[in-house]
N, C-alpha and C. Protein backbone atom coordinates (compact mmCIF):
# COMPACT_ATOMS: atom_id res chain seq x y z
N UNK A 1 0.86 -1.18 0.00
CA UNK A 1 0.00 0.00 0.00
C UNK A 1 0.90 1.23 0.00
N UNK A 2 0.42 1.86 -0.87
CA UNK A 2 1.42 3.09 -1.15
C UNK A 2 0.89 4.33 -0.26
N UNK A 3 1.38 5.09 0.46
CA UNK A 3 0.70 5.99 1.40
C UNK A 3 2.32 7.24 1.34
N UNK A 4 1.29 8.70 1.93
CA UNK A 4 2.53 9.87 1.46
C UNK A 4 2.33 10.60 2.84
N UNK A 5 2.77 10.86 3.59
CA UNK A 5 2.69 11.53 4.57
C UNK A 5 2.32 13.41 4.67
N UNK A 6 1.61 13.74 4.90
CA UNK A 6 1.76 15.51 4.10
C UNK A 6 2.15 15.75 5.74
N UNK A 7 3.07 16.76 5.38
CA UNK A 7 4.12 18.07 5.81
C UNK A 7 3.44 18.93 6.78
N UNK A 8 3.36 19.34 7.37
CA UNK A 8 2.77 21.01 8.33
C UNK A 8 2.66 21.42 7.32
N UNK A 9 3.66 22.23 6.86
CA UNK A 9 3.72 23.29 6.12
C UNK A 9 3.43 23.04 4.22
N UNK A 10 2.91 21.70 4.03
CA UNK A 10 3.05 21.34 2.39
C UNK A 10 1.61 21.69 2.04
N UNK A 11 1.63 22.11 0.94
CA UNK A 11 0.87 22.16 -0.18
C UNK A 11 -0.12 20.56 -0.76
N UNK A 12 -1.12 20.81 -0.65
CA UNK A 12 -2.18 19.55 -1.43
C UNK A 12 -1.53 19.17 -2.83
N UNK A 13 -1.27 19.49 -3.26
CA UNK A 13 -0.87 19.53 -4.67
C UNK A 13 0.01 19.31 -4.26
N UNK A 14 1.31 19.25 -4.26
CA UNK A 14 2.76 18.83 -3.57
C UNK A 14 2.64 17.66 -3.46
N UNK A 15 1.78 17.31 -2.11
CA UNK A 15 1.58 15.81 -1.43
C UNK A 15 0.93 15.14 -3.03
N UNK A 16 -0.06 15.46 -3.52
CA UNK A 16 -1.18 14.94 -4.64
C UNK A 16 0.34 14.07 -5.40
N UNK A 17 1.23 15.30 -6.06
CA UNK A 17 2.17 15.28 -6.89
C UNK A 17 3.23 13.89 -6.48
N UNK A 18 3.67 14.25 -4.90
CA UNK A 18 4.51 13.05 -4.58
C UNK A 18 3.77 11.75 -4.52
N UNK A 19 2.42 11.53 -4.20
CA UNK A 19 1.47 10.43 -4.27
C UNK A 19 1.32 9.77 -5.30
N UNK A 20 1.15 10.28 -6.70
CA UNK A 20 1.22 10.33 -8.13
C UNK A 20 2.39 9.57 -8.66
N UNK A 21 3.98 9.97 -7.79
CA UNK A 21 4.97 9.13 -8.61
C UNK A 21 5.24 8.22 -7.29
N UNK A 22 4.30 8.39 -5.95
CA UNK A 22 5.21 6.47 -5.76
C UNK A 22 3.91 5.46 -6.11
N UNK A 23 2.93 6.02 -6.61
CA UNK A 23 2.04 5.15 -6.75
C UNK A 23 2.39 4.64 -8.46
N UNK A 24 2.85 5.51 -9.28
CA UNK A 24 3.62 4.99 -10.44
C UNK A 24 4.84 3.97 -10.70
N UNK A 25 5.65 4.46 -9.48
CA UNK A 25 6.59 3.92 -9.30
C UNK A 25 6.84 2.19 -8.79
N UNK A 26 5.25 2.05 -7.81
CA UNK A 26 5.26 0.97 -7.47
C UNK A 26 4.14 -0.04 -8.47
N UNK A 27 4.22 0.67 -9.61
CA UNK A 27 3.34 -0.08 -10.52
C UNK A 27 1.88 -0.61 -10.29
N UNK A 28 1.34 0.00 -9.83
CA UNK A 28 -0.20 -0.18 -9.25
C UNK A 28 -0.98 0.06 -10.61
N UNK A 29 -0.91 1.50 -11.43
CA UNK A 29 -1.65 1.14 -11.99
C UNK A 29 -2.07 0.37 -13.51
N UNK A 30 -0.91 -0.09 -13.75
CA UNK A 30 -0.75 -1.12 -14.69
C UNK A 30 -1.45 -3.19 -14.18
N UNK A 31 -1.08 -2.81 -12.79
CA UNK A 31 -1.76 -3.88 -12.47
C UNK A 31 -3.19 -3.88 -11.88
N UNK A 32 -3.60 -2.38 -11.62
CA UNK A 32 -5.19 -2.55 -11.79
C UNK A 32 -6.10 -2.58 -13.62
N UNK A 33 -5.28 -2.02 -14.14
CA UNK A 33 -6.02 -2.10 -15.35
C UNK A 33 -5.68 -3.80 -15.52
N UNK A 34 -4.87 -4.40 -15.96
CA UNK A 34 -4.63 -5.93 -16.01
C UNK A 34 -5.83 -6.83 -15.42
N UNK A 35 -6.01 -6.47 -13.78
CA UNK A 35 -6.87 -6.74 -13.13
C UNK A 35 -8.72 -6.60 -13.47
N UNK A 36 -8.93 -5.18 -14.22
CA UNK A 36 -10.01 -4.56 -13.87
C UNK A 36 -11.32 -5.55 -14.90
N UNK A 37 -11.12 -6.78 -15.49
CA UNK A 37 -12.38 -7.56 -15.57
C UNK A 37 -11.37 -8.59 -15.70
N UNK A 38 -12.42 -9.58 -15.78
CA UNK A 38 -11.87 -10.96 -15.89
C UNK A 38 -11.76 -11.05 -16.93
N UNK A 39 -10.28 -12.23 -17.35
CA UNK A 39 -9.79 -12.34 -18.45
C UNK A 39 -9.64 -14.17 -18.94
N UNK A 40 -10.22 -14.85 -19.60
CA UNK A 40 -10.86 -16.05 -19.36
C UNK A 40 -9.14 -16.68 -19.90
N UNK A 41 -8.78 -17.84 -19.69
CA UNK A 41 -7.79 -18.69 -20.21
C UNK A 41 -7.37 -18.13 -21.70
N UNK A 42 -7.89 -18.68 -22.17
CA UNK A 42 -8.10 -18.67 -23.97
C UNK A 42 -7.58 -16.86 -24.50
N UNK A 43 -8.32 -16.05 -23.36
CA UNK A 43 -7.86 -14.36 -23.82
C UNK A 43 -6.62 -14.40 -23.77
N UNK A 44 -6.33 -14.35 -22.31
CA UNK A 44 -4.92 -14.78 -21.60
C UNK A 44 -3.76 -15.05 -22.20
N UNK A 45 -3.92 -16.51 -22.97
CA UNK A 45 -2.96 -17.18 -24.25
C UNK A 45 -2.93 -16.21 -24.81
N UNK A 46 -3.63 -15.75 -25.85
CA UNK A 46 -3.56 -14.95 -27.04
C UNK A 46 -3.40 -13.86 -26.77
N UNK A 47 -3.04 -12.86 -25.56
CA UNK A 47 -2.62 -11.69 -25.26
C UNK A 47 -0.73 -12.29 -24.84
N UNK A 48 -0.53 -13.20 -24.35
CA UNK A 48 0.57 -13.53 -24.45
C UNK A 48 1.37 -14.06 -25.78
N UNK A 49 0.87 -14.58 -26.27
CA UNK A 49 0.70 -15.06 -28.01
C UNK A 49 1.54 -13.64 -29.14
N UNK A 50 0.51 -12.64 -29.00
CA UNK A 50 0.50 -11.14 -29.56
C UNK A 50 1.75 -10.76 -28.78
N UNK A 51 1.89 -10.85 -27.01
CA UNK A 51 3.11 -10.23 -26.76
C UNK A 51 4.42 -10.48 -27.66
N UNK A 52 4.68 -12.27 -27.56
CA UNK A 52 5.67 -12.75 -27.86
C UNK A 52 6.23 -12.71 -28.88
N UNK A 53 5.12 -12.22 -30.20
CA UNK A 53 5.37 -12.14 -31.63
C UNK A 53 5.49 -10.89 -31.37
N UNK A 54 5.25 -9.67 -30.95
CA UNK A 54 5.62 -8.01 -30.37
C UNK A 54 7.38 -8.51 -30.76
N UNK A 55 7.71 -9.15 -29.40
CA UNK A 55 8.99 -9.08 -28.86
C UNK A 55 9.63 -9.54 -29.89
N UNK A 56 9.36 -10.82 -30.48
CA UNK A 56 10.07 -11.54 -31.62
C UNK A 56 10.41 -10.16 -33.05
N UNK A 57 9.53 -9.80 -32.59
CA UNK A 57 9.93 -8.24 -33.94
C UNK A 57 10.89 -7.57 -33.69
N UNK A 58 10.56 -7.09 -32.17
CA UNK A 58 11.52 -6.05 -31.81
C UNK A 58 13.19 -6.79 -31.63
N UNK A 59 12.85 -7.33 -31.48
CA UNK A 59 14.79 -8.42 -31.38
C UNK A 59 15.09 -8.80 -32.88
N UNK A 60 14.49 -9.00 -33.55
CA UNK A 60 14.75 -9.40 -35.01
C UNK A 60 15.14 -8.20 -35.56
N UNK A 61 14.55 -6.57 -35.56
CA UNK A 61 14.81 -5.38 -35.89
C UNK A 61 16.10 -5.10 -35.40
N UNK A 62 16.77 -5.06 -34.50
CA UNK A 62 18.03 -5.07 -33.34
C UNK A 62 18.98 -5.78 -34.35
């Protein structure tokens, strides 16, 4: 759980701002979108499928 402590003296926006990059930082929201419906077996494969032929491009271009 990512949590930011605000300052006496800080600004909302400040705290908002530092909240923003450790919650980026700790990759949350890449793994709520991943998360945000169910993704049946069969999708699953074929989103890994699409990755691997991605990657197979990008190393073949290299």
């Amino acid at each position: 759980m990512t949590q930011v402590i605000v300052g006496e003296n800080e600004h909302i926006e400040s705290a908002l701002r530092r909240f923003k990059r450790e919650v980026s930082k700790a990759g949350i929201f890449p793994d709520m979108r991943k998360h945000r419906h169910f993704e049946t077996p069969l999708e699953k494969r074929k989103r890994k499928e699409i990755a691997k032929h991605r990657q197979s491009k990008r190393s073949f271009r290299n």
